[in-house]
N, C-alpha and C. Protein backbone atom coordinates (compact mmCIF):
# COMPACT_ATOMS: atom_id res chain seq x y z
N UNK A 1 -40.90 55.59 -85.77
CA UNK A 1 -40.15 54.84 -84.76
C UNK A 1 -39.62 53.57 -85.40
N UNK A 2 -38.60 53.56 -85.22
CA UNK A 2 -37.84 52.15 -86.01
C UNK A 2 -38.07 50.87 -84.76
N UNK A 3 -38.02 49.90 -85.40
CA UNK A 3 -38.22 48.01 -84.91
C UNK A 3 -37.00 48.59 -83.78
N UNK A 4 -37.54 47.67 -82.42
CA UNK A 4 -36.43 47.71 -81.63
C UNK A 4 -35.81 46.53 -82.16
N UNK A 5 -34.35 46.59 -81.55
CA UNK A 5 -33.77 45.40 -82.21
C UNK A 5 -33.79 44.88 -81.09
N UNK A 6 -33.18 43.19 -81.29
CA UNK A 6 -32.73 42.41 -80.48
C UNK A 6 -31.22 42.77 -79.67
N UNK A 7 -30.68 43.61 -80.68
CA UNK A 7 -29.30 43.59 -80.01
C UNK A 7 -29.16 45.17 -79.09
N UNK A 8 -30.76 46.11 -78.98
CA UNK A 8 -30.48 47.63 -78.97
C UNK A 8 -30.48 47.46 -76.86
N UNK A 9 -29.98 48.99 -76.65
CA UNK A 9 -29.76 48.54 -75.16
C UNK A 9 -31.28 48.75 -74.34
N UNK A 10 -32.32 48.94 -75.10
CA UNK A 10 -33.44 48.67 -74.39
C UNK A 10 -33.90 47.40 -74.52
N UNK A 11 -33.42 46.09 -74.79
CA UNK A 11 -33.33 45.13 -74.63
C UNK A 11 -32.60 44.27 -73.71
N UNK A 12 -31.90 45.11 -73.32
CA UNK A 12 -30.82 44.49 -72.05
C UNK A 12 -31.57 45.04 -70.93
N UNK A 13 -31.45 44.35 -69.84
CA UNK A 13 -31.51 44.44 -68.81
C UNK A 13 -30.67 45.28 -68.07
N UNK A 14 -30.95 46.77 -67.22
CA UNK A 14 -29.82 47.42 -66.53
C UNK A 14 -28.83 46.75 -65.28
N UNK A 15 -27.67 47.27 -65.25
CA UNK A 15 -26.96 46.55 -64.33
C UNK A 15 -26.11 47.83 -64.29
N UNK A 16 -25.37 47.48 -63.21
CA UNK A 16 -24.26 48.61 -63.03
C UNK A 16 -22.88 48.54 -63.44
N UNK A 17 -22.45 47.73 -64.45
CA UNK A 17 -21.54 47.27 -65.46
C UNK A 17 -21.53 48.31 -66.65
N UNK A 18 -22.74 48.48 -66.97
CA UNK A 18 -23.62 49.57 -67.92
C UNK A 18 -22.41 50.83 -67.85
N UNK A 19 -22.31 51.08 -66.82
CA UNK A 19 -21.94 52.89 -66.51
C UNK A 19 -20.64 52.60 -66.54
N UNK A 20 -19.72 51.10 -67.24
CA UNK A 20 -18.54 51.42 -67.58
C UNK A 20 -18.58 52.56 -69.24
N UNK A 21 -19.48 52.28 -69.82
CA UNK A 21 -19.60 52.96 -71.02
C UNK A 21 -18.95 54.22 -70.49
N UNK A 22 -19.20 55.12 -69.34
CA UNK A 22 -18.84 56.38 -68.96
C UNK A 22 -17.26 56.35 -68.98
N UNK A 23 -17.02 55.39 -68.86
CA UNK A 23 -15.51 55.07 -68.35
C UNK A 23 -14.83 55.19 -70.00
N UNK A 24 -15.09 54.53 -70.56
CA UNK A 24 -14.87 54.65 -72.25
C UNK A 24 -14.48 56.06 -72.46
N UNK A 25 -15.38 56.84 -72.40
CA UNK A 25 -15.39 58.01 -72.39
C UNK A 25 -14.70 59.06 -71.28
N UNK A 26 -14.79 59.98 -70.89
CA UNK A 26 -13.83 61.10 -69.87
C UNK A 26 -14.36 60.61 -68.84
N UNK A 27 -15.30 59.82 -68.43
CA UNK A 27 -15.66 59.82 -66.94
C UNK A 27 -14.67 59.30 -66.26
N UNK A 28 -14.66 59.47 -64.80
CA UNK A 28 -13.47 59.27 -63.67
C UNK A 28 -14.16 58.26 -62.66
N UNK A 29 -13.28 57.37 -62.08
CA UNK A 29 -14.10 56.37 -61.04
C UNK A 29 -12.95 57.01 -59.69
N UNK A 30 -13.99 57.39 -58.43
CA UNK A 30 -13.01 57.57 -57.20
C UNK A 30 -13.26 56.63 -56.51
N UNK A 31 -12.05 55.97 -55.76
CA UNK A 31 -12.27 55.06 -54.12
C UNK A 31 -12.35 56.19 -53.30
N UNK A 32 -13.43 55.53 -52.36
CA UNK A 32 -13.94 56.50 -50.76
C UNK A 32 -13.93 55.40 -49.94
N UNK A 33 -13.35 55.51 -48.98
CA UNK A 33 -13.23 55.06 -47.47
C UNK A 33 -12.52 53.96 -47.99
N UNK A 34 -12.35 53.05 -46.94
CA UNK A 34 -11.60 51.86 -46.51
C UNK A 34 -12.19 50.60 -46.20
N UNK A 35 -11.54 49.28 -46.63
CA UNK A 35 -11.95 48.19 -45.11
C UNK A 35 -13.47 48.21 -46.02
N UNK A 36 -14.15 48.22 -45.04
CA UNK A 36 -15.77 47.46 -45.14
C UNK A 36 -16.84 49.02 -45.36
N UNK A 37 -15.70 50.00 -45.41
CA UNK A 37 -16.41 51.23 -45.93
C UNK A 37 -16.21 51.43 -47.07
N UNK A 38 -15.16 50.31 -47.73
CA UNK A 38 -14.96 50.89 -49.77
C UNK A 38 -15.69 51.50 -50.56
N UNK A 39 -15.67 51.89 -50.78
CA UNK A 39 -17.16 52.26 -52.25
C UNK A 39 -16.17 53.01 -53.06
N UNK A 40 -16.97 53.41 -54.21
CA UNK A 40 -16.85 54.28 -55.38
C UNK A 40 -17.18 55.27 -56.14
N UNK A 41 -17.07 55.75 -56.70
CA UNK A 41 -17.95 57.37 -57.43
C UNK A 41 -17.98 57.13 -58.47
N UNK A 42 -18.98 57.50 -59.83
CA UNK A 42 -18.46 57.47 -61.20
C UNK A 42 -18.76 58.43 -61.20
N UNK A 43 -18.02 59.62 -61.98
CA UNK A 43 -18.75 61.27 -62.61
C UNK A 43 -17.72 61.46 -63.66
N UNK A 44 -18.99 62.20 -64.20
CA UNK A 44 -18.51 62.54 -65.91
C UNK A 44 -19.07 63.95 -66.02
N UNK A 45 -18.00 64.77 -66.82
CA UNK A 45 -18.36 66.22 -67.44
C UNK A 45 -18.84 66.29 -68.45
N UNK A 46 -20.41 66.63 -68.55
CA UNK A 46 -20.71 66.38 -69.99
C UNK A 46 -21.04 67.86 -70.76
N UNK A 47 -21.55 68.30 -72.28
CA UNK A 47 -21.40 69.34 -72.34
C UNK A 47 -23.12 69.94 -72.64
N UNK A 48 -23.76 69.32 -72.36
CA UNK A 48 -25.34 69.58 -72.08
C UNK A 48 -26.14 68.84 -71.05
N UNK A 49 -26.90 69.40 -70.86
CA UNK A 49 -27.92 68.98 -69.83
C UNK A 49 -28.67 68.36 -69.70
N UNK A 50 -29.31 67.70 -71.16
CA UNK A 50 -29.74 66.74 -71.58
C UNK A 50 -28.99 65.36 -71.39
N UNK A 51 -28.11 65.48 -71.52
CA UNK A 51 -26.69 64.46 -71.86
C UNK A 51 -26.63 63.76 -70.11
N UNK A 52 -26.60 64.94 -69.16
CA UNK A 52 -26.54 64.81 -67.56
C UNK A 52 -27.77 63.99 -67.31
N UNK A 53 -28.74 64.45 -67.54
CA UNK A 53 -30.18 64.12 -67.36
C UNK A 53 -30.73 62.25 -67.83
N UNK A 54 -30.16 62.23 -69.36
CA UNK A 54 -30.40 60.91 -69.39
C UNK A 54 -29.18 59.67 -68.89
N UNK A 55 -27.58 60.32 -68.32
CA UNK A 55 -27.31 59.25 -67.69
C UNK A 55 -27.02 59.85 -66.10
N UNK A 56 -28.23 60.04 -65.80
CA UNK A 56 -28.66 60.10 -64.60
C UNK A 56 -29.48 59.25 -64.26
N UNK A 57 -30.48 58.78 -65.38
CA UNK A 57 -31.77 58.06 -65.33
C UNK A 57 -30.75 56.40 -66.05
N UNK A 58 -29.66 56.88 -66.38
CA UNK A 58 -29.32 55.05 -66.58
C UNK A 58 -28.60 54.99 -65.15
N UNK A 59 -28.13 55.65 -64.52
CA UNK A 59 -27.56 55.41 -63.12
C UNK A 59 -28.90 55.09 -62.20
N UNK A 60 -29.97 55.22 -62.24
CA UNK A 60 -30.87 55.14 -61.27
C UNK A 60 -31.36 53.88 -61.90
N UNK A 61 -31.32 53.86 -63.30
CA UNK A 61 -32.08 52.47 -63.59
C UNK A 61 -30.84 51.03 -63.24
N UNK A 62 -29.55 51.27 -63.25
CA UNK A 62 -28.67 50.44 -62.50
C UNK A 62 -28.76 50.35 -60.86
N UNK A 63 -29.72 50.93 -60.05
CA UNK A 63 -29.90 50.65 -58.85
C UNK A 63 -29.02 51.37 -58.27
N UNK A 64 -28.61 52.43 -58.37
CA UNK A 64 -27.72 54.05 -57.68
C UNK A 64 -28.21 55.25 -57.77
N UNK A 65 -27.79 55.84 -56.64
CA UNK A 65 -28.41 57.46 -56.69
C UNK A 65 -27.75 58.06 -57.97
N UNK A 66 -28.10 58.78 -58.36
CA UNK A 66 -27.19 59.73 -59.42
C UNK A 66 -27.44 61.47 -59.03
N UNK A 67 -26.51 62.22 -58.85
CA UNK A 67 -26.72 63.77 -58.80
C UNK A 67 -26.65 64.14 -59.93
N UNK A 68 -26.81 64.89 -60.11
CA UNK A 68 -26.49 66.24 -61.11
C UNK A 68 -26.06 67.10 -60.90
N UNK A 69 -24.70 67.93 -60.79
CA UNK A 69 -24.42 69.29 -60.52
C UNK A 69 -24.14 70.03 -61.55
N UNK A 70 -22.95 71.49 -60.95
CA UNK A 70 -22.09 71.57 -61.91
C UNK A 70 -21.00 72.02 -61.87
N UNK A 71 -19.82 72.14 -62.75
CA UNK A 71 -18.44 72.39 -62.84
C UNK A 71 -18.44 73.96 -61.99
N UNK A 72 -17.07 74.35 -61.67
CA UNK A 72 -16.72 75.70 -60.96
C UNK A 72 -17.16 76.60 -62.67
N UNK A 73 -17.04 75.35 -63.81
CA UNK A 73 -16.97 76.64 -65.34
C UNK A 73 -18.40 76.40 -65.82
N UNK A 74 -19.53 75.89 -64.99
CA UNK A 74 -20.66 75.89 -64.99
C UNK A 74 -20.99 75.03 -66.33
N UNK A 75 -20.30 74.05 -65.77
CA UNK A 75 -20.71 72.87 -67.18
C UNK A 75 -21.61 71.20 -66.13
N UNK A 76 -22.49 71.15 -67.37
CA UNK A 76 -23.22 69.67 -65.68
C UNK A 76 -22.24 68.95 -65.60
N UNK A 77 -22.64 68.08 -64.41
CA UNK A 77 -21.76 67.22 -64.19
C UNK A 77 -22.66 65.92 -63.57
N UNK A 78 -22.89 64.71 -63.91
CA UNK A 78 -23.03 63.67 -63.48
C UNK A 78 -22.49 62.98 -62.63
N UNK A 79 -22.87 62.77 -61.64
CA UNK A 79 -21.91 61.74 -60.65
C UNK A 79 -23.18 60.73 -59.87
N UNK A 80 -22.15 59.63 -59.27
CA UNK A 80 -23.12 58.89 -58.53
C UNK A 80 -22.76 59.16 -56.91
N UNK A 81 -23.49 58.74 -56.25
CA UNK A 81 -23.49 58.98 -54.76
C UNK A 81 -22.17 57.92 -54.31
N UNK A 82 -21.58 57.71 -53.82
CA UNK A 82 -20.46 56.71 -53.11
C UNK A 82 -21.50 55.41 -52.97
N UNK A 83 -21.10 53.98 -54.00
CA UNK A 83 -21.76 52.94 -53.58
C UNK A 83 -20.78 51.62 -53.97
N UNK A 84 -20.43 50.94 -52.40
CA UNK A 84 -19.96 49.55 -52.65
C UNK A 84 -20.00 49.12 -53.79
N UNK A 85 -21.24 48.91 -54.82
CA UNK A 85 -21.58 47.97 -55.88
C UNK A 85 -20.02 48.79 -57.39
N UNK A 86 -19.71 49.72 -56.83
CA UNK A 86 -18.60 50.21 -57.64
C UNK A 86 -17.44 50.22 -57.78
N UNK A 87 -16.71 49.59 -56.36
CA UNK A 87 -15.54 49.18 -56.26
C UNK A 87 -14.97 48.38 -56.86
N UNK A 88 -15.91 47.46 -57.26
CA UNK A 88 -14.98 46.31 -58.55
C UNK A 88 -14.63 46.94 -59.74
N UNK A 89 -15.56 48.09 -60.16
CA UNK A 89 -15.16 48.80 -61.43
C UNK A 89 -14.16 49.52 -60.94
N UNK A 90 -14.34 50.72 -59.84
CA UNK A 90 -12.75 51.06 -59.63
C UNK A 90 -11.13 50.26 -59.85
N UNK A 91 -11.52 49.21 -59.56
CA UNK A 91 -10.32 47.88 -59.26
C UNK A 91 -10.02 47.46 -60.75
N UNK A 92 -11.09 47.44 -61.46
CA UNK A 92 -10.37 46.90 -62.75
C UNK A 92 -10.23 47.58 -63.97
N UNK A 93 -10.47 49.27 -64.05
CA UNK A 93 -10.79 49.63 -64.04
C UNK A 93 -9.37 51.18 -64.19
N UNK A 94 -8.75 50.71 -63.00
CA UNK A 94 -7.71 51.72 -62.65
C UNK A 94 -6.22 50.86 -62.06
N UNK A 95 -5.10 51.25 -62.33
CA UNK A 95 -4.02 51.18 -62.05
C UNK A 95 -3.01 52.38 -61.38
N UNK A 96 -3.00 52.23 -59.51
CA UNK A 96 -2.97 53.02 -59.22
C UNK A 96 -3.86 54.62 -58.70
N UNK A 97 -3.31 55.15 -59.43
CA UNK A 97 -4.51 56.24 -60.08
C UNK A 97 -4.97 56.74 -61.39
N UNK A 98 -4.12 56.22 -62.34
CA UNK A 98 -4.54 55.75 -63.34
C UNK A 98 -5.34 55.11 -64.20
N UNK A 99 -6.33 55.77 -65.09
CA UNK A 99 -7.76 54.75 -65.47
C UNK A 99 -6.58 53.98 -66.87
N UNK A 100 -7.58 52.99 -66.12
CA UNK A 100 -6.65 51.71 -67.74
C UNK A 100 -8.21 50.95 -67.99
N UNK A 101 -8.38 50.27 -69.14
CA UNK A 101 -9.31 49.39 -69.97
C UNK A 101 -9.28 47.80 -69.53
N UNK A 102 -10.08 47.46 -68.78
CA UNK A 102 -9.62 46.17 -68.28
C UNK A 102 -9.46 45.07 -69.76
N UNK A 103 -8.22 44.04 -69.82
CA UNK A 103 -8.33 43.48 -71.01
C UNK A 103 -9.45 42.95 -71.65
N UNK A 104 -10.08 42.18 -70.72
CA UNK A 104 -11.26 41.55 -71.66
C UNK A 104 -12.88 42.21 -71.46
N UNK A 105 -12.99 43.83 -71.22
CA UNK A 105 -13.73 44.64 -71.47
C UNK A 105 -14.28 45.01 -72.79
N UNK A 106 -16.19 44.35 -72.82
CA UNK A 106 -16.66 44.30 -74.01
C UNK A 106 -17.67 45.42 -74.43
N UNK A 107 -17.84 46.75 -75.23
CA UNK A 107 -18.54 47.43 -75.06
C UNK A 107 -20.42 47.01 -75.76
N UNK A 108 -20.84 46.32 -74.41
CA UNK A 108 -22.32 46.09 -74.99
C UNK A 108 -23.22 46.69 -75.37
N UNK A 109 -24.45 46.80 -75.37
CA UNK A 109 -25.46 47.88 -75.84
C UNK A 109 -25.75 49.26 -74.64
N UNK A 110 -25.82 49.05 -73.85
CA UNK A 110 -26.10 49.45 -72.72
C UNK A 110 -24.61 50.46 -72.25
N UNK A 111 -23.55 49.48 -72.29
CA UNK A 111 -22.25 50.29 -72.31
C UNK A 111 -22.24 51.34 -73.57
N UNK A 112 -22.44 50.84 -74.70
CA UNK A 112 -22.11 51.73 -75.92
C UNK A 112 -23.22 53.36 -75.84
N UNK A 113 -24.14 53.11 -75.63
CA UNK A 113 -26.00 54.07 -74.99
C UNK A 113 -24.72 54.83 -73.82
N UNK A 114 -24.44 54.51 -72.62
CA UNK A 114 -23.86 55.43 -71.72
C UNK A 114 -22.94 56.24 -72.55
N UNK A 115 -21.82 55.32 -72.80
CA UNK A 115 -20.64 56.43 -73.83
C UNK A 115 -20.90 57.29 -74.86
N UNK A 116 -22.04 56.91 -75.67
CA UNK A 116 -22.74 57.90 -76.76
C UNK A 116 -23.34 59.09 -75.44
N UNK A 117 -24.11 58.81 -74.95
CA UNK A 117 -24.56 59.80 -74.10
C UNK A 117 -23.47 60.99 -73.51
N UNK A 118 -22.40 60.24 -72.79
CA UNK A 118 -21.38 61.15 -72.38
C UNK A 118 -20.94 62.06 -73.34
N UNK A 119 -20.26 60.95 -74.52
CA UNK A 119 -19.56 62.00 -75.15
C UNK A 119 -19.12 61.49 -76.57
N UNK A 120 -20.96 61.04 -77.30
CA UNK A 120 -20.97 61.01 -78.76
C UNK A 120 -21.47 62.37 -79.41
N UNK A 121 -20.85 62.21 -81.17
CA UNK A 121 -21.24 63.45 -81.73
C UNK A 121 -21.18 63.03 -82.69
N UNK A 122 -22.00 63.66 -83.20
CA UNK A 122 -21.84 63.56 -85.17
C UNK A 122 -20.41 63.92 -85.91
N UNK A 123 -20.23 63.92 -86.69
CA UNK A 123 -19.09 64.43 -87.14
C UNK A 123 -19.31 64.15 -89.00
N UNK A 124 -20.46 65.28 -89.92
CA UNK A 124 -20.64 64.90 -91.22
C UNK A 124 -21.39 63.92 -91.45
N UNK A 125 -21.19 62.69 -91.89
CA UNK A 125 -21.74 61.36 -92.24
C UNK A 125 -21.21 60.28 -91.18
N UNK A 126 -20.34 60.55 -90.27
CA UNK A 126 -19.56 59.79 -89.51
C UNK A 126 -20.11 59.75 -87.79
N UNK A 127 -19.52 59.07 -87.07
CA UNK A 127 -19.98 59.20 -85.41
C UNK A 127 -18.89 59.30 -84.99
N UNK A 128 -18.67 60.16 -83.65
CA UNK A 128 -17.35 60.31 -83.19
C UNK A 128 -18.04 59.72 -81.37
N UNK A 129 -17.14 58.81 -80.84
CA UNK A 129 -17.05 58.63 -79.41
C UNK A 129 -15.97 59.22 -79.00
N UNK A 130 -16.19 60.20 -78.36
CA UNK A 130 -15.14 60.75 -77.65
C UNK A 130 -14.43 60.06 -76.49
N UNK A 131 -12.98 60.66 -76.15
CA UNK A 131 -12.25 59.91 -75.28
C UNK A 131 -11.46 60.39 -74.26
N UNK A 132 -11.15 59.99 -73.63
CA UNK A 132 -11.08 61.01 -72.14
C UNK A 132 -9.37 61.44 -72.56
N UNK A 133 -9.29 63.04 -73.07
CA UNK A 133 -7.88 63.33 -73.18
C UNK A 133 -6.29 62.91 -71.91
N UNK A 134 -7.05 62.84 -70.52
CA UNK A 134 -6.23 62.61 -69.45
C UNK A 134 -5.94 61.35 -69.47
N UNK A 135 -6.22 60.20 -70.54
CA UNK A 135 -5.55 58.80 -70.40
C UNK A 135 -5.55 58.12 -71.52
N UNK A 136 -4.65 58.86 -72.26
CA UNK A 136 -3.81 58.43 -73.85
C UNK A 136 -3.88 56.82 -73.57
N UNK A 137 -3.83 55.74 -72.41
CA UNK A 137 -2.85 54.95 -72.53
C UNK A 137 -4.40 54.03 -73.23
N UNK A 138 -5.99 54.64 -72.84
CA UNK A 138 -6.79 53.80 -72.95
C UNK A 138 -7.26 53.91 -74.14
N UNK A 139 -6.91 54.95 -75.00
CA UNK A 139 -7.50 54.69 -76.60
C UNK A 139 -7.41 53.64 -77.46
N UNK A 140 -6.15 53.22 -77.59
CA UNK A 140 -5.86 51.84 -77.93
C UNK A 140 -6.68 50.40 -77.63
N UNK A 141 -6.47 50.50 -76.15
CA UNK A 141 -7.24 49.73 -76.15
C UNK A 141 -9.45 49.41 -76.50
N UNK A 142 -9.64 50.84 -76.50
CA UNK A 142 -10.75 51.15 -76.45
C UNK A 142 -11.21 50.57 -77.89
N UNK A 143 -10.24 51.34 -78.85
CA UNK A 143 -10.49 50.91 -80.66
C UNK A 143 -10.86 49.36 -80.15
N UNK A 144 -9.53 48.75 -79.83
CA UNK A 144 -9.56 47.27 -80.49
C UNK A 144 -10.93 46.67 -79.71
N UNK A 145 -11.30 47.41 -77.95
CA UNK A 145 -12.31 46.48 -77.83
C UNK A 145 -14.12 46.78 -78.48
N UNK A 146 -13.92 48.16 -79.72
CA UNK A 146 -14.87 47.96 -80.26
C UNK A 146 -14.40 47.30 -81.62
N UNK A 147 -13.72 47.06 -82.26
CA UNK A 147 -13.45 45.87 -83.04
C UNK A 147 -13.86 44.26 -82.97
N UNK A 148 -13.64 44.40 -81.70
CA UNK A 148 -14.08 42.86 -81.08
C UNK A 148 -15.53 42.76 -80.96
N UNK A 149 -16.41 43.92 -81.18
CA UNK A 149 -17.93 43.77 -80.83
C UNK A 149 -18.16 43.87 -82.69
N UNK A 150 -17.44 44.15 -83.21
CA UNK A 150 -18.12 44.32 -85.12
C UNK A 150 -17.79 46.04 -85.18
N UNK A 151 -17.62 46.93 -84.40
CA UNK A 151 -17.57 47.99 -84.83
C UNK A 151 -15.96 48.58 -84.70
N UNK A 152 -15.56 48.28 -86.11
CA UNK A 152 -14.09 49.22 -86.17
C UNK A 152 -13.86 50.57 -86.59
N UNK A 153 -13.06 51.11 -85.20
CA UNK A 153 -13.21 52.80 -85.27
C UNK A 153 -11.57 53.23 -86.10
N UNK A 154 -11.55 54.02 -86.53
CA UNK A 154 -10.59 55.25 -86.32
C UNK A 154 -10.87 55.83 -85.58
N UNK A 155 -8.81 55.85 -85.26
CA UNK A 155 -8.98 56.66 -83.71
C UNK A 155 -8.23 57.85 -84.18
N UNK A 156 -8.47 59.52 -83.74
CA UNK A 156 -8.40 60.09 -84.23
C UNK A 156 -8.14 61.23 -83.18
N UNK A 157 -7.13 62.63 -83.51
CA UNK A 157 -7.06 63.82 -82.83
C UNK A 157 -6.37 62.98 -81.37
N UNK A 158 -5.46 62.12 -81.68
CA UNK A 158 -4.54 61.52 -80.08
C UNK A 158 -3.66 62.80 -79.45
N UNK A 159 -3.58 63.82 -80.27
CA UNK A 159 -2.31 65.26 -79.88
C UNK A 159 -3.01 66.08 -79.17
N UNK A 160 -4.08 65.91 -80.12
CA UNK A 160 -5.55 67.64 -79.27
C UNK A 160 -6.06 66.85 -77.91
N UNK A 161 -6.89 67.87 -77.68
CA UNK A 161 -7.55 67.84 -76.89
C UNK A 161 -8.99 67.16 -76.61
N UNK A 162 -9.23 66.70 -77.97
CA UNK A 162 -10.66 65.78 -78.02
C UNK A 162 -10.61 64.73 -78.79
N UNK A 163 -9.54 63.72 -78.50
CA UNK A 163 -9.61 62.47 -78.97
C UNK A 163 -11.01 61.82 -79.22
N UNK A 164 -11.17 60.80 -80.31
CA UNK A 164 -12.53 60.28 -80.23
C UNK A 164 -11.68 58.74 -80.66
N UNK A 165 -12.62 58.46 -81.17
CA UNK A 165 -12.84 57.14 -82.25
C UNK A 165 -14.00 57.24 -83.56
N UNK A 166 -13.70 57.36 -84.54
CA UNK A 166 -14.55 57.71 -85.56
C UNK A 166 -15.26 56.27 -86.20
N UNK A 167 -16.14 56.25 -85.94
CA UNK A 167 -17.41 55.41 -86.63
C UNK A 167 -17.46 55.96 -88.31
N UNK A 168 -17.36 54.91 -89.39
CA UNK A 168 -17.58 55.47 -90.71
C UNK A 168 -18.37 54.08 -91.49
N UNK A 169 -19.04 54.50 -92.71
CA UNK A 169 -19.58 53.05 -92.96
C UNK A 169 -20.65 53.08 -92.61
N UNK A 170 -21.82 53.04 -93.92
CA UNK A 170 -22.97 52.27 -93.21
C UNK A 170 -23.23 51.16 -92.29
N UNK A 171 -22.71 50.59 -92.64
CA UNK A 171 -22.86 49.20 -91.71
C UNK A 171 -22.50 49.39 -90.22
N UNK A 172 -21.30 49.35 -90.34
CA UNK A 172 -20.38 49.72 -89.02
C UNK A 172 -21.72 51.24 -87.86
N UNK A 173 -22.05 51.86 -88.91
CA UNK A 173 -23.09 53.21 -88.27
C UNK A 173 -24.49 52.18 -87.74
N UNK A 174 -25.07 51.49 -88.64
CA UNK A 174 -26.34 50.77 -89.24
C UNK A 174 -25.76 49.79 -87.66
N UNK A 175 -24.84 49.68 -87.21
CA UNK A 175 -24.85 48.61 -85.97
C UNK A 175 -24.42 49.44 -84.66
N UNK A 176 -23.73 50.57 -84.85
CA UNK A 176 -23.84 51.35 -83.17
C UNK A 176 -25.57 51.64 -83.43
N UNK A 177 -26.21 52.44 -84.40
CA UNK A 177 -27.62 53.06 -84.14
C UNK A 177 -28.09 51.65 -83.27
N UNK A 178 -27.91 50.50 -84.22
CA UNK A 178 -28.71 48.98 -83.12
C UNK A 178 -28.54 48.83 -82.02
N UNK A 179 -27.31 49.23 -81.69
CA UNK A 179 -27.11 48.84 -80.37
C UNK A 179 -27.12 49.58 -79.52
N UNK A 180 -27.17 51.53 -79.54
CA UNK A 180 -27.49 52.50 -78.82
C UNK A 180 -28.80 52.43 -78.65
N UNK A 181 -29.69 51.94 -79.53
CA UNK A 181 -31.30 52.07 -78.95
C UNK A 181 -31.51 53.45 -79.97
N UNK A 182 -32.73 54.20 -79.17
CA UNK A 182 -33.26 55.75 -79.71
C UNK A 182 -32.97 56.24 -78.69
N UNK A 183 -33.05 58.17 -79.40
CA UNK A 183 -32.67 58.69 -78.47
C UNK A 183 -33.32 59.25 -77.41
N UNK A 184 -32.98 60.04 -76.14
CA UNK A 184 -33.25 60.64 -75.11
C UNK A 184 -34.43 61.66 -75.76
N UNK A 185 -35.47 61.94 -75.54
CA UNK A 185 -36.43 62.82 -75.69
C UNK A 185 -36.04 63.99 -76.83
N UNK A 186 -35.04 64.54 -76.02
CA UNK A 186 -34.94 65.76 -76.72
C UNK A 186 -34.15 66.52 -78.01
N UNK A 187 -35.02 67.31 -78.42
CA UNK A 187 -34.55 67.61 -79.82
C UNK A 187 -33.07 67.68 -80.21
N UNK A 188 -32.41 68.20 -79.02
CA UNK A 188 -30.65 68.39 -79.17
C UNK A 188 -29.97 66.90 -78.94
N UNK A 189 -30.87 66.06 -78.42
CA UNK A 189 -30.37 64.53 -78.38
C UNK A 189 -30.07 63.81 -79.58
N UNK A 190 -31.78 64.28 -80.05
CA UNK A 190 -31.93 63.85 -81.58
C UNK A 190 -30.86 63.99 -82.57
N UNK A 191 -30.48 65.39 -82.53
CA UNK A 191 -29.18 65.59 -83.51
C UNK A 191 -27.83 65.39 -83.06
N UNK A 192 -27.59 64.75 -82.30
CA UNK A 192 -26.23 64.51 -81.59
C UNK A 192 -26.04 63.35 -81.39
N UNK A 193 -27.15 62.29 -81.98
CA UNK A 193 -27.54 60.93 -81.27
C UNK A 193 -26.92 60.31 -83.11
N UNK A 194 -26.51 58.86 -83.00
CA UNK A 194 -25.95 58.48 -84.27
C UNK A 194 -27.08 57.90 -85.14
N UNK A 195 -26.82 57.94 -86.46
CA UNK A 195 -27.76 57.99 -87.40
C UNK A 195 -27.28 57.07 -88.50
N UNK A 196 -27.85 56.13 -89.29
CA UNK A 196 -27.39 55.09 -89.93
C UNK A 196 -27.59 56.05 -91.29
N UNK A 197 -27.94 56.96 -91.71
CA UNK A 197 -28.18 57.19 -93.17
C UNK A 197 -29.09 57.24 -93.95
């Protein structure tokens, strides 16, 4: 077991800011109701069950229900129950109906832990964060706002279908592992979870 760090996201305190990390990634934020009924949804398609399972348990540790289902193509699916405390992320969050990167959106430890969860992968010696193909407009901004935390990505596959951001570099690796924490229990976590070298 490696030293927790000071900067890893089991050092932070949960909040529901956290589950923008999902947003980084393919997850979708919906408005429900109106007026003094506003609220919000976050759900994300992830491609294991493990993956569902542990940001289910960061949605509950932010003070929200979290479900678990799954797709009509029988893939899980994470979502949260409709809760007020989410409408500000909807709002800044989205343009229109459009998900956009709010400008001064910083990916912290806790944010970076959700988005690895959704939809990190190894890729060789490298880490890939994946990126939600339905909103080209937020990759851009996504790179530069992990630049601004110390970690500069290549952004990569903008034509296909599974855009990421590529993590390369010890160092640059040696500081997402710090700041993702360890991983989720399980063995398929283990190998899908980023690794300094």
């Amino acid at each position: 077991m490696s030293q927790l760090s000071f900067f890893s996201a089991e050092a932070v305190p949960p909040a529901v800011a956290d589950l923008t990390g999902i947003l980084a990634g393919p997850g979708q934020v919906v408005v429900v109701g109106q007026g003094k009924d506003r609220a919000a949804r976050l759900s994300v398609v992830v491609d294991a069950q493990w993956r569902a399972e542990a940001l289910a348990a960061m949605i509950a540790d932010a003070g929200l229900v979290a479900e678990i289902g799954r797709t009509d193509e029988n893939t899980p699916l994470v979502r949260t129950a409709p809760d007020p405390l989410l409408s500000a992320i909807a709002t800044s969050w989205t343009r229109g109906a459009v998900k956009t990167v709010p400008p001064q959106w910083l990916p912290g430890p806790r944010e970076l832990r959700a988005w690895t969860l959704a939809a990190g992968m190894p890729e060789a010696d490298r880490y890939l964060l994946g990126l939600d193909p339905h909103a080209p407009d937020t990759h851009t901004a996504l790179a530069a706002a992990m630049m601004r935390v110390g970690i500069a990505p290549t952004l990569i596959g903008t034509r296909g279908t599974h855009p990421a951001l590529r993590i390369s570099g010890r160092r640059r690796l040696s500081r997402l592992v710090e700041n993702v924490g360890e991983p989720p229990g399980e063995p398929e976590a283990f190998h899908n979870w980023p690794h300094s070298g």
